[in-house]
PDB file of N, CA and C in Angstrom:
ATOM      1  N   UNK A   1     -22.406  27.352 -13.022  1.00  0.00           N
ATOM      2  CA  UNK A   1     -22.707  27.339 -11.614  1.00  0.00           C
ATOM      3  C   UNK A   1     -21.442  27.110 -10.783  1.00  0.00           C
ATOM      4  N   UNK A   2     -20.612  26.128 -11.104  1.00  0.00           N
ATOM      5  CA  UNK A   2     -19.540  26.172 -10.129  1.00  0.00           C
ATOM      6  C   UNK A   2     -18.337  26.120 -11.218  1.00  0.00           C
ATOM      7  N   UNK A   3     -17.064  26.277 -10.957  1.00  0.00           N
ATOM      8  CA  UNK A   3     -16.421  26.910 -11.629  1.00  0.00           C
ATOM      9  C   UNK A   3     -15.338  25.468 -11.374  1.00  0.00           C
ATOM     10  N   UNK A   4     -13.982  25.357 -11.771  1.00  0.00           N
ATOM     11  CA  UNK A   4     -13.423  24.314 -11.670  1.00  0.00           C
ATOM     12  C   UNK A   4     -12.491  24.810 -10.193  1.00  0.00           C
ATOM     13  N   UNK A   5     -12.391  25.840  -9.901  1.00  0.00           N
ATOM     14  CA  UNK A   5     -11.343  26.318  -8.754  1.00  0.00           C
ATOM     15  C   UNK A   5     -12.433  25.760  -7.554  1.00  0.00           C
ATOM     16  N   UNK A   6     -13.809  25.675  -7.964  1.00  0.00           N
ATOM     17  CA  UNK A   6     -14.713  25.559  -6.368  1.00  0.00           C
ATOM     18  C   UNK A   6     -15.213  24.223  -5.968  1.00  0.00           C
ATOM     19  N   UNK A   7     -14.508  23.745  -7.473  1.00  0.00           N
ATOM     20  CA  UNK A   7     -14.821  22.004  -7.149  1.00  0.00           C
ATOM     21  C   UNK A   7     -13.598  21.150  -7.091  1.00  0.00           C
ATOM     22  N   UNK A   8     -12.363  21.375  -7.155  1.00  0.00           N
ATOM     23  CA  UNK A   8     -11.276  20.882  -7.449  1.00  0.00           C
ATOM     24  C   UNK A   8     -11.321  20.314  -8.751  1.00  0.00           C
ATOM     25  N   UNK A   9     -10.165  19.823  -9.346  1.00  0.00           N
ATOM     26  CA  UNK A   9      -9.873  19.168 -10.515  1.00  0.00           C
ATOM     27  C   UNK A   9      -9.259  17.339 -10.153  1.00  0.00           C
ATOM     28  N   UNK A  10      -9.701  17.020 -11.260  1.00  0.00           N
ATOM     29  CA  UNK A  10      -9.400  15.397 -11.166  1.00  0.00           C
ATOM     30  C   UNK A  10      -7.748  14.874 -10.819  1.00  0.00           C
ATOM     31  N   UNK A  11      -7.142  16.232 -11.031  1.00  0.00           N
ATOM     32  CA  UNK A  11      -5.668  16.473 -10.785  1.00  0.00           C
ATOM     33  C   UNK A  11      -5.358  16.185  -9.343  1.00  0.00           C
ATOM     34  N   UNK A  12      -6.255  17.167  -8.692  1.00  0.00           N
ATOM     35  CA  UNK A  12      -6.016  16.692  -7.185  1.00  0.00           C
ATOM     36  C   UNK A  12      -5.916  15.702  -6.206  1.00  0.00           C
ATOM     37  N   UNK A  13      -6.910  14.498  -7.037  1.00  0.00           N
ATOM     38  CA  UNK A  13      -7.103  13.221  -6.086  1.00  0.00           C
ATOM     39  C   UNK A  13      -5.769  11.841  -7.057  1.00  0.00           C
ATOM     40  N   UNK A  14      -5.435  11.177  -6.597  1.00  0.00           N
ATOM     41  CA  UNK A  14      -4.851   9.923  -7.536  1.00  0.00           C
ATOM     42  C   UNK A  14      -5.411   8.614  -7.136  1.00  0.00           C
ATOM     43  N   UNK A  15      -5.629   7.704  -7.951  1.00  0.00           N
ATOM     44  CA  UNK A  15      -6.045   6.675  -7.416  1.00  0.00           C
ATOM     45  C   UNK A  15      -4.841   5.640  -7.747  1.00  0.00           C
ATOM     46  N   UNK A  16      -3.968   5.139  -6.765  1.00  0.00           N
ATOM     47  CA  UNK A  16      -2.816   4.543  -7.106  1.00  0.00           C
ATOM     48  C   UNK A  16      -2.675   2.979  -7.240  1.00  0.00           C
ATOM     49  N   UNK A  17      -4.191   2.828  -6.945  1.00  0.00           N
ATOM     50  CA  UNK A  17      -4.533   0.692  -6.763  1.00  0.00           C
ATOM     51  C   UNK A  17      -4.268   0.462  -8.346  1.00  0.00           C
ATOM     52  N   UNK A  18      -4.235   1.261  -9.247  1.00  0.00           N
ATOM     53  CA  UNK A  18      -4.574   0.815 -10.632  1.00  0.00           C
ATOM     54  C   UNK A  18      -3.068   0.261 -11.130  1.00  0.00           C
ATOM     55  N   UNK A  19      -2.908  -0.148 -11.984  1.00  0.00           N
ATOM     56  CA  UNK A  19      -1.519  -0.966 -12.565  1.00  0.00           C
ATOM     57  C   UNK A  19      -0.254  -0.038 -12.471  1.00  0.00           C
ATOM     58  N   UNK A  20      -0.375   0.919 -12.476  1.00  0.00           N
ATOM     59  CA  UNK A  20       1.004   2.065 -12.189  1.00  0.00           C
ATOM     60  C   UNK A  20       1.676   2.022 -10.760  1.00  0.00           C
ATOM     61  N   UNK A  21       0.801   1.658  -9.721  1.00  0.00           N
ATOM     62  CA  UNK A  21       1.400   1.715  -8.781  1.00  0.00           C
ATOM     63  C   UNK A  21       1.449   3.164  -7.864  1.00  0.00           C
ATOM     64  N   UNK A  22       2.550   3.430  -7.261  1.00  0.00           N
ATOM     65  CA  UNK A  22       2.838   4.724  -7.202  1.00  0.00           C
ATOM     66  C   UNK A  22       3.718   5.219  -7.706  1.00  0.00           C
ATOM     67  N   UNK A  23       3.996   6.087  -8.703  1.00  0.00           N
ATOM     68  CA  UNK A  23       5.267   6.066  -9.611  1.00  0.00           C
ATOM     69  C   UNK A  23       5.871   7.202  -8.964  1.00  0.00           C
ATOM     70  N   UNK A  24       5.019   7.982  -8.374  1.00  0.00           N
ATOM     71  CA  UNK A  24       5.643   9.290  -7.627  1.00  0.00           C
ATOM     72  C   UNK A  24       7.043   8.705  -6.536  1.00  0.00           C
ATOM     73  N   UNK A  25       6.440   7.647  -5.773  1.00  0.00           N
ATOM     74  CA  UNK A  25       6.710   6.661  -4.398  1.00  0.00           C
ATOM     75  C   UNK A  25       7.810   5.656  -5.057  1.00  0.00           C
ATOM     76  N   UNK A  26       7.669   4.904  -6.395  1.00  0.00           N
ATOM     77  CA  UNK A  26       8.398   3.848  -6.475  1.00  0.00           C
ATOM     78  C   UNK A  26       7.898   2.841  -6.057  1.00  0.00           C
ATOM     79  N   UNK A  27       6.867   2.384  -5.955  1.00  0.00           N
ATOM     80  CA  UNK A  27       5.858   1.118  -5.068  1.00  0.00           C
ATOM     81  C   UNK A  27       5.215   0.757  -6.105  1.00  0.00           C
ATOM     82  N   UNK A  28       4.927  -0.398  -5.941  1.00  0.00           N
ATOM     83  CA  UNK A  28       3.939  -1.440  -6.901  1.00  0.00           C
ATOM     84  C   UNK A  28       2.656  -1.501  -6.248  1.00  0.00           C
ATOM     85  N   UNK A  29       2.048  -1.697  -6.941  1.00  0.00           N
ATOM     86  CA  UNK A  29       0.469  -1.628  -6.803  1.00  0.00           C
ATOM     87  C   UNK A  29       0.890  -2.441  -5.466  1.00  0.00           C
ATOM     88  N   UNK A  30       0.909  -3.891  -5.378  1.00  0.00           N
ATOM     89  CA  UNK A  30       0.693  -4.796  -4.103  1.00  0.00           C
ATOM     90  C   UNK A  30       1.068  -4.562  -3.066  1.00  0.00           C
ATOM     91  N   UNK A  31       2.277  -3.113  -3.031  1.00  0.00           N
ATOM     92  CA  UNK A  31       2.588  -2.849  -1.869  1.00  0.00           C
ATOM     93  C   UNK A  31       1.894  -1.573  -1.211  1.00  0.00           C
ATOM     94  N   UNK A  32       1.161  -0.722  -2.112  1.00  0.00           N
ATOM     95  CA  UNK A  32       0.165  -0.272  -1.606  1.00  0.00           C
ATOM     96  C   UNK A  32      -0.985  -0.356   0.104  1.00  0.00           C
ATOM     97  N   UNK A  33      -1.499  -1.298  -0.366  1.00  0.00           N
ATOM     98  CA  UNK A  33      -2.376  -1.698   0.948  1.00  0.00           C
ATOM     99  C   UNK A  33      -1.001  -2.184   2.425  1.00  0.00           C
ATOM    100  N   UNK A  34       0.233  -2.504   1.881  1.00  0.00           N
ATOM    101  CA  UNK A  34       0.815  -2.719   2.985  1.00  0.00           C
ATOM    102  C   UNK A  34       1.531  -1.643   3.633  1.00  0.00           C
ATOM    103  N   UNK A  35       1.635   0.016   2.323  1.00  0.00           N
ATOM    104  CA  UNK A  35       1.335   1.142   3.195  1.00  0.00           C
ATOM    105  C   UNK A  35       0.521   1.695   4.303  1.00  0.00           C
ATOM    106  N   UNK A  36      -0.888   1.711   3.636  1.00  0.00           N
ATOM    107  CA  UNK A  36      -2.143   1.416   4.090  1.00  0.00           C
ATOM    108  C   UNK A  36      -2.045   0.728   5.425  1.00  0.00           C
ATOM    109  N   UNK A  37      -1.928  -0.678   5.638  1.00  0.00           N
ATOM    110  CA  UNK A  37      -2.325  -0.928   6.632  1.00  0.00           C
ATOM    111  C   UNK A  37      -1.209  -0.713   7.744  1.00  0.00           C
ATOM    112  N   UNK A  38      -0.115  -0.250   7.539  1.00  0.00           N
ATOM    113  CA  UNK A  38       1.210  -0.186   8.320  1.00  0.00           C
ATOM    114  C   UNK A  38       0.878   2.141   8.963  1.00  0.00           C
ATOM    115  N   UNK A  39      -0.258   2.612   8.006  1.00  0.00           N
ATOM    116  CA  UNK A  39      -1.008   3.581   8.205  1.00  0.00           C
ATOM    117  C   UNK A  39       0.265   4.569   8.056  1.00  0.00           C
ATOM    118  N   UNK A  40       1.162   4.138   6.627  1.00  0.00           N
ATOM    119  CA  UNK A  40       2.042   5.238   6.344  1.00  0.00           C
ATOM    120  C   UNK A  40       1.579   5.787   5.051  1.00  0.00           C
ATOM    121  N   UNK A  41       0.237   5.485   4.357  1.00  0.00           N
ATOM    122  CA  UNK A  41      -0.124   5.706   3.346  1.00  0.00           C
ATOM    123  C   UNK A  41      -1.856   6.178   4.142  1.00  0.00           C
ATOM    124  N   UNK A  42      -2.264   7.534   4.026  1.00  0.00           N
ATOM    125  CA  UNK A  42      -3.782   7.623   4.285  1.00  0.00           C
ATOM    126  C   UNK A  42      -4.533   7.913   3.535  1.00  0.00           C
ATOM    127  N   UNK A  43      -5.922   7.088   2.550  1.00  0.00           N
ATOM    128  CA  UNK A  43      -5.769   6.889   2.126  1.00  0.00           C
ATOM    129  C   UNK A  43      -7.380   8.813   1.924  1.00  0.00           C
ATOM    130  N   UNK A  44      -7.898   8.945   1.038  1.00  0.00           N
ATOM    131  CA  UNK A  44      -9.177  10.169   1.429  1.00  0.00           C
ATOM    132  C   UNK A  44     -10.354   9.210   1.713  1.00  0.00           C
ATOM    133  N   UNK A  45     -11.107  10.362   2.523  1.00  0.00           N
ATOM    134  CA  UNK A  45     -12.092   9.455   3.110  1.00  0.00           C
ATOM    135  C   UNK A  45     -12.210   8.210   3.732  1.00  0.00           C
ATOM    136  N   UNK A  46     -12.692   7.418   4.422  1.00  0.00           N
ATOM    137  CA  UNK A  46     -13.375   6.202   4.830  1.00  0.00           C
ATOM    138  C   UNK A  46     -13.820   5.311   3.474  1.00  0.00           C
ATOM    139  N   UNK A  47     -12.694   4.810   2.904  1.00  0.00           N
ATOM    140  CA  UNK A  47     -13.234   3.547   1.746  1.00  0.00           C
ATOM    141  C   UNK A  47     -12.943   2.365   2.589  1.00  0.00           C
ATOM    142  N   UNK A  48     -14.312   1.263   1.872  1.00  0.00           N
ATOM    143  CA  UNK A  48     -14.213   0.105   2.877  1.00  0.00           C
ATOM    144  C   UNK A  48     -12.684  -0.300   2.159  1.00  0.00           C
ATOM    145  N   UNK A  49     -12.796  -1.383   3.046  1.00  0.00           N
ATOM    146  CA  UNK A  49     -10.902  -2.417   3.003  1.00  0.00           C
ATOM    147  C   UNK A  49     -11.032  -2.848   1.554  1.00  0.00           C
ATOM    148  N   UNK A  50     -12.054  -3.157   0.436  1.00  0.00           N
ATOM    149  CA  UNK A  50     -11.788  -4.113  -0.279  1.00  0.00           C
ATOM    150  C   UNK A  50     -11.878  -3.118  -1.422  1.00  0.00           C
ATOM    151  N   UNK A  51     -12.381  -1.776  -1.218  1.00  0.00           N
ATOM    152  CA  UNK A  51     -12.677  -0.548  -2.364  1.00  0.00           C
ATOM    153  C   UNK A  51     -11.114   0.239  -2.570  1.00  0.00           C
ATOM    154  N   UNK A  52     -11.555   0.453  -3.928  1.00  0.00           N
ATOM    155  CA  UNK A  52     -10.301   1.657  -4.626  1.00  0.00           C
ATOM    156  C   UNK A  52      -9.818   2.889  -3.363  1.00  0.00           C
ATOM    157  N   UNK A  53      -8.680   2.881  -3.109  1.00  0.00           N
ATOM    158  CA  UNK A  53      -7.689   3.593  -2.489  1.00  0.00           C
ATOM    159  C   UNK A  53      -7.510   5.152  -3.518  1.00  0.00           C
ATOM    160  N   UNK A  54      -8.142   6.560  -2.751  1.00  0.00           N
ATOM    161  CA  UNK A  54      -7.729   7.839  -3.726  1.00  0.00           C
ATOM    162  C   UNK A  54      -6.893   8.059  -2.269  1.00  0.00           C
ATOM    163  N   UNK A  55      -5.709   8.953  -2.940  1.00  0.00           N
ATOM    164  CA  UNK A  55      -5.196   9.483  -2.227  1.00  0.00           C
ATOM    165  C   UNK A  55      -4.775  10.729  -2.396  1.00  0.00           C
ATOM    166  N   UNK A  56      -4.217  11.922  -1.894  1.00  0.00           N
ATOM    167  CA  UNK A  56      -3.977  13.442  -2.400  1.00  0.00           C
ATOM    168  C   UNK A  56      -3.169  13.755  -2.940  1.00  0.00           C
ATOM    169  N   UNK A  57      -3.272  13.869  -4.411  1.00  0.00           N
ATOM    170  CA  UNK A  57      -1.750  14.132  -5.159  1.00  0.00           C
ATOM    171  C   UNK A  57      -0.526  14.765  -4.388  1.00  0.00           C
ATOM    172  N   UNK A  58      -0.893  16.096  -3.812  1.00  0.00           N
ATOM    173  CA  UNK A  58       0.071  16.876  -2.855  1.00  0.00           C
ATOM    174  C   UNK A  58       0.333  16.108  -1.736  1.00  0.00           C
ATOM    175  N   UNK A  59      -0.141  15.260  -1.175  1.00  0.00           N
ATOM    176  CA  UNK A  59       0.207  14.321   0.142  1.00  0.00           C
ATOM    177  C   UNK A  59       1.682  13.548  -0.367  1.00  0.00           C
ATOM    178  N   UNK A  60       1.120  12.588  -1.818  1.00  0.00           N
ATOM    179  CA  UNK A  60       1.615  12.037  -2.570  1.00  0.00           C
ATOM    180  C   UNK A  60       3.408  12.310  -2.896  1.00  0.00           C
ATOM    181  N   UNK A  61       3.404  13.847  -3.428  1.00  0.00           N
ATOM    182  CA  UNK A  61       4.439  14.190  -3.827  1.00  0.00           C
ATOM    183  C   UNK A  61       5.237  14.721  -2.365  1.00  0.00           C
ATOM    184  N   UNK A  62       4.549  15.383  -1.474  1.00  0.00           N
ATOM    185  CA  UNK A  62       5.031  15.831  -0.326  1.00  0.00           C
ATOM    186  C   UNK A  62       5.686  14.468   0.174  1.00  0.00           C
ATOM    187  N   UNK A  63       5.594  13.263   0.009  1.00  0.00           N
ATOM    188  CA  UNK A  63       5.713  11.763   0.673  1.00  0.00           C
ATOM    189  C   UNK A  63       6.458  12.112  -0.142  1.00  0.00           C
ATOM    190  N   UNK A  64       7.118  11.823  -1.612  1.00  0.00           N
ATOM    191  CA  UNK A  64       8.504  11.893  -2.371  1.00  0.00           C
ATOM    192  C   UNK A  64       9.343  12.460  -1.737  1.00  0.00           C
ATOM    193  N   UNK A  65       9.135  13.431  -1.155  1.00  0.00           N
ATOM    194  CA  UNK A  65      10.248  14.352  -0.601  1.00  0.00           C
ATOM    195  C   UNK A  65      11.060  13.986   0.783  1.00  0.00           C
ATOM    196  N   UNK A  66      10.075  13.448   1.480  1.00  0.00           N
ATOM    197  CA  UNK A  66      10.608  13.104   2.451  1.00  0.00           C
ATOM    198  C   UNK A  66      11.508  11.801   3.101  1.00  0.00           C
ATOM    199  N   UNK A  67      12.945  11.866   2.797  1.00  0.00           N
ATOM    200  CA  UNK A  67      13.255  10.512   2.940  1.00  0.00           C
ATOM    201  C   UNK A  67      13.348  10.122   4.423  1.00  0.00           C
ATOM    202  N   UNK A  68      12.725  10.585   5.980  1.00  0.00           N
ATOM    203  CA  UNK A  68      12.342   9.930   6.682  1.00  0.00           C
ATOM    204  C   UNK A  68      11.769   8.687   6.359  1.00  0.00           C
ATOM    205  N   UNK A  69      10.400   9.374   5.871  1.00  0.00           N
ATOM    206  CA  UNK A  69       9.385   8.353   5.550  1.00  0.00           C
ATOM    207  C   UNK A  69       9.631   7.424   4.439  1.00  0.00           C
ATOM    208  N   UNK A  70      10.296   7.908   3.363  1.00  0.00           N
ATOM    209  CA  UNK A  70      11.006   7.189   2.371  1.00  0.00           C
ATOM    210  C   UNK A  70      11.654   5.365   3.151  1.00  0.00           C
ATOM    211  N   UNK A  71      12.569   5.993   3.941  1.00  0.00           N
ATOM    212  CA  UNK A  71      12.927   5.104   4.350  1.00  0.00           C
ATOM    213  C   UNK A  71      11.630   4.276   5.473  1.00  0.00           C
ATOM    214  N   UNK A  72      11.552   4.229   6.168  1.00  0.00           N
ATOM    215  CA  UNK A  72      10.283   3.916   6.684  1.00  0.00           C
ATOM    216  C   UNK A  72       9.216   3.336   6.381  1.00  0.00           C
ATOM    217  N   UNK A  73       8.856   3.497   5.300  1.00  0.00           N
ATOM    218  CA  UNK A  73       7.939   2.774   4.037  1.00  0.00           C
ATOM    219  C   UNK A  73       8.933   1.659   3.374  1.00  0.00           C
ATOM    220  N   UNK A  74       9.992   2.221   3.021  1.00  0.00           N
ATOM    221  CA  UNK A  74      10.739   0.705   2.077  1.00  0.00           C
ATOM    222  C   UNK A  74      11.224  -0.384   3.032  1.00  0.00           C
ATOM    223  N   UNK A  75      11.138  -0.145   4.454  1.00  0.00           N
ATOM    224  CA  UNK A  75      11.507  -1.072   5.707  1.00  0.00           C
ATOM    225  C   UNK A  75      10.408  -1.776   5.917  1.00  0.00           C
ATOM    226  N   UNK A  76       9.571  -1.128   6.008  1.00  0.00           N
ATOM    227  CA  UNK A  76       8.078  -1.605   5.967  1.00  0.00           C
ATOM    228  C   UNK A  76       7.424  -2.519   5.078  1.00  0.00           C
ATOM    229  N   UNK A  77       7.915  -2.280   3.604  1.00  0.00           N
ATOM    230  CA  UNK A  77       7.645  -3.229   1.988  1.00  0.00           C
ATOM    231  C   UNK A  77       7.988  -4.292   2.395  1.00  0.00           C
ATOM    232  N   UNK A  78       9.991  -4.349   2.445  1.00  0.00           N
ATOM    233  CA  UNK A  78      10.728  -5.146   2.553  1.00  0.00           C
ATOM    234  C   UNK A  78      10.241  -6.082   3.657  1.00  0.00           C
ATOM    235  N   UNK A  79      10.205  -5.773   4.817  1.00  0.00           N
ATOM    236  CA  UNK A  79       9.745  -6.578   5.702  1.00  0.00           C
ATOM    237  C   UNK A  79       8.861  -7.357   5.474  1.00  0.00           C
ATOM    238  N   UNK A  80       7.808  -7.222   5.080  1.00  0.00           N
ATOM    239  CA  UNK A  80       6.817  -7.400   4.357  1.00  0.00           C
ATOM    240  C   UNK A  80       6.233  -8.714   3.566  1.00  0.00           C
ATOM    241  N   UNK A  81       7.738  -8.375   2.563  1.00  0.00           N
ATOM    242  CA  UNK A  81       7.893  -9.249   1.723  1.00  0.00           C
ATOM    243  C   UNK A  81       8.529 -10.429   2.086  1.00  0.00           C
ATOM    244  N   UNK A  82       9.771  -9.992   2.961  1.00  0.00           N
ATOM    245  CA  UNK A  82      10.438 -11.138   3.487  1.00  0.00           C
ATOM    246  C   UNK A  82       9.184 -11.836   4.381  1.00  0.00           C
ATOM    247  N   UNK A  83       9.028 -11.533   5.558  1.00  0.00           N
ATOM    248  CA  UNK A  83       7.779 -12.184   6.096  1.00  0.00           C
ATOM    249  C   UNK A  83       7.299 -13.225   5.237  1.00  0.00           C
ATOM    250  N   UNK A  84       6.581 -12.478   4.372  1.00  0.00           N
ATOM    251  CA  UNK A  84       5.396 -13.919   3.330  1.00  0.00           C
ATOM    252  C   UNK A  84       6.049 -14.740   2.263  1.00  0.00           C
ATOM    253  N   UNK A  85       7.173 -13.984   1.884  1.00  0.00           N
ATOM    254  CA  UNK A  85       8.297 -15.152   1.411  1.00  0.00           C
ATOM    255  C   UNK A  85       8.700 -16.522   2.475  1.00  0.00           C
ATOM    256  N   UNK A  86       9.210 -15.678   3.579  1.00  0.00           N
ATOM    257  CA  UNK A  86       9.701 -17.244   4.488  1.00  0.00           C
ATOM    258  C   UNK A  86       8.504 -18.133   4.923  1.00  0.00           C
ATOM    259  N   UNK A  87       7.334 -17.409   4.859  1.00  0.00           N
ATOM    260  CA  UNK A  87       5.954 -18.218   4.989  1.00  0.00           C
ATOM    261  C   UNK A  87       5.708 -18.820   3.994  1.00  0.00           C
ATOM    262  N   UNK A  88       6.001 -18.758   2.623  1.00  0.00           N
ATOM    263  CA  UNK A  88       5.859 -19.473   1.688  1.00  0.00           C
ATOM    264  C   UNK A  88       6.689 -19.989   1.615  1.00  0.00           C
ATOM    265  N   UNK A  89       7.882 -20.294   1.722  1.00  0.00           N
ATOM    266  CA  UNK A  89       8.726 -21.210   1.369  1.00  0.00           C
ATOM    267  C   UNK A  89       9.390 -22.194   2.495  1.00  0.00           C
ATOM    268  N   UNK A  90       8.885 -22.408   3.825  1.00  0.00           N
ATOM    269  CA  UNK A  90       8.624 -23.014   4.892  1.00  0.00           C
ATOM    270  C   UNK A  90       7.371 -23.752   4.456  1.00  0.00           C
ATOM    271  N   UNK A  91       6.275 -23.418   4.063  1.00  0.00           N
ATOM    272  CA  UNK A  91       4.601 -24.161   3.708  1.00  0.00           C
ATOM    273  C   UNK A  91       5.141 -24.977   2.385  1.00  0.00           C
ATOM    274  N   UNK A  92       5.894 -24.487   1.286  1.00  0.00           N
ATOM    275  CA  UNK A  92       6.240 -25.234   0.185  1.00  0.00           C
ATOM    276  C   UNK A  92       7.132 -26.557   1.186  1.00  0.00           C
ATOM    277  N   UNK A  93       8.200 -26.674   1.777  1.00  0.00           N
ATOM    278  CA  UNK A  93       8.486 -27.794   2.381  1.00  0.00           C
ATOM    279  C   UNK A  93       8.389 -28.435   3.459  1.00  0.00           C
ATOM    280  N   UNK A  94       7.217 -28.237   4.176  1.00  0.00           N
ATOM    281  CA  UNK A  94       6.434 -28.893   5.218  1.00  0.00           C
ATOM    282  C   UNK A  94       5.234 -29.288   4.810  1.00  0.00           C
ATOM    283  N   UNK A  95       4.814 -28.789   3.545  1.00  0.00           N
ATOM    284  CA  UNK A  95       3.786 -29.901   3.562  1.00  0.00           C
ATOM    285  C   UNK A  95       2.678 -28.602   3.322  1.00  0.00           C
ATOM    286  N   UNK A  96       1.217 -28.742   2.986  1.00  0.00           N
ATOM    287  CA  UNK A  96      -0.128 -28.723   2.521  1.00  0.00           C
ATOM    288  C   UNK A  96      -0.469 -28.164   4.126  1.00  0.00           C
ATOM    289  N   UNK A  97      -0.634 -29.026   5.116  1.00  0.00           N
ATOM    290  CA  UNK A  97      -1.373 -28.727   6.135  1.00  0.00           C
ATOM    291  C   UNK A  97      -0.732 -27.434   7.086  1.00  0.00           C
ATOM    292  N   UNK A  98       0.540 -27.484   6.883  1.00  0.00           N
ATOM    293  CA  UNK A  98       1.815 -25.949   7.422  1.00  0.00           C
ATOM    294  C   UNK A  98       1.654 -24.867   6.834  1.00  0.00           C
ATOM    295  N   UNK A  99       1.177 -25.171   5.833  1.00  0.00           N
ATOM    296  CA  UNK A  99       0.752 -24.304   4.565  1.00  0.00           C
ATOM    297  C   UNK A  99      -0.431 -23.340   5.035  1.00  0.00           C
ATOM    298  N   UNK A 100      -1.504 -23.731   5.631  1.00  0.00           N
ATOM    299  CA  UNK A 100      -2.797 -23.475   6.146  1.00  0.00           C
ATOM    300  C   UNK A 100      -2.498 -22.478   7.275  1.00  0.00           C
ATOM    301  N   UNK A 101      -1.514 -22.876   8.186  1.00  0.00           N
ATOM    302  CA  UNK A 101      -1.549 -22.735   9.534  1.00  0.00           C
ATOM    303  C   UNK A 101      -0.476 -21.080   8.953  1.00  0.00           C
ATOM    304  N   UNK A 102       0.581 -21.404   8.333  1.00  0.00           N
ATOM    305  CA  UNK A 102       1.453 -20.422   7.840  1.00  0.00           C
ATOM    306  C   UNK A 102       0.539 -19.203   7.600  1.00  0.00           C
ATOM    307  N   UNK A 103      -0.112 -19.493   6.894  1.00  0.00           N
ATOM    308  CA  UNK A 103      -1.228 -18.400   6.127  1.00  0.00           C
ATOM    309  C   UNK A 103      -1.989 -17.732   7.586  1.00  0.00           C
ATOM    310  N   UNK A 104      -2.428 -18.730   7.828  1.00  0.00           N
ATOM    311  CA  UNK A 104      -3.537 -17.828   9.444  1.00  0.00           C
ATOM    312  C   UNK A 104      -2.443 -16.782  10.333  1.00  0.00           C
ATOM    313  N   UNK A 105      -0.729 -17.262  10.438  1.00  0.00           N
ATOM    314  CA  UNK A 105       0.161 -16.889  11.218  1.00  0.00           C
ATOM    315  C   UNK A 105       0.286 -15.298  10.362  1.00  0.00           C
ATOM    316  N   UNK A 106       0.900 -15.437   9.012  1.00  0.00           N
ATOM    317  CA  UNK A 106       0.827 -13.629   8.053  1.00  0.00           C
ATOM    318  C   UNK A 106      -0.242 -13.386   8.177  1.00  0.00           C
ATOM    319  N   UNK A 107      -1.816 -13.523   8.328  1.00  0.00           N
ATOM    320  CA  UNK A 107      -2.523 -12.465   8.123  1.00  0.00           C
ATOM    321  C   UNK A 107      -2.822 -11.650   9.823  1.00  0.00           C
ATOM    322  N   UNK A 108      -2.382 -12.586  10.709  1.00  0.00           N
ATOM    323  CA  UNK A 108      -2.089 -12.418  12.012  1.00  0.00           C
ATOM    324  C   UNK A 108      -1.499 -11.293  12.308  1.00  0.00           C
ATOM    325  N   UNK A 109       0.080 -10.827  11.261  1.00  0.00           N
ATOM    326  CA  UNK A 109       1.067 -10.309  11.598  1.00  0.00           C
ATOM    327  C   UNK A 109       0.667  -9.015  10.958  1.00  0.00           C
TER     328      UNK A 109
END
């Protein structure tokens, strides 16, 4: 009844939340969603926030190519990271209760 050209192949979609990351991209799984929510990563369809991320292999590799965005995305990681690093390590020496407030301030940002 339908043929594999009229349904696509499993080739076409990737799901990159899984332990590989994006290997196409160079990104670790965790930095994923901070593609995502920075909306340099889109992801197919409307999945809620807490569900598996597919995204379009050809989107995927077309994103390799481009070191605009290349760069743009690793400014974006980095930032990222620094951010919730200096939030963690400001909450590690102020104390338990800075700690709390730190946390409400990154998910803020």
């Amino acid at each position: 009844m339908f043929d594999d050209h009229t349904r696509g192949s499993r080739d076409d979609v990737v799901d990159y939340c899984g332990k590989e990351g994006t290997p196409a991209l160079n990104y670790q799984p965790l930095d994923v969603p901070v593609l995502v929510a920075a909306r340099l990563l889109k992801p197919l369809g409307n999945p809620p926030p807490n569900g598996i991320k597919f995204f379009a292999a050809a989107d995927i590799l077309e994103l390799a190519q481009d070191r605009t965005w290349l760069v743009k995305a690793t400014n974006t990681v980095s930032l990222h990271w620094q951010k919730k690093n200096q939030l963690k390590r400001r909450s590690q020496s102020n104390g338990s209760r800075d700690a709390v407030e730190s946390l409400h301030q990154l998910k803020a940002v």
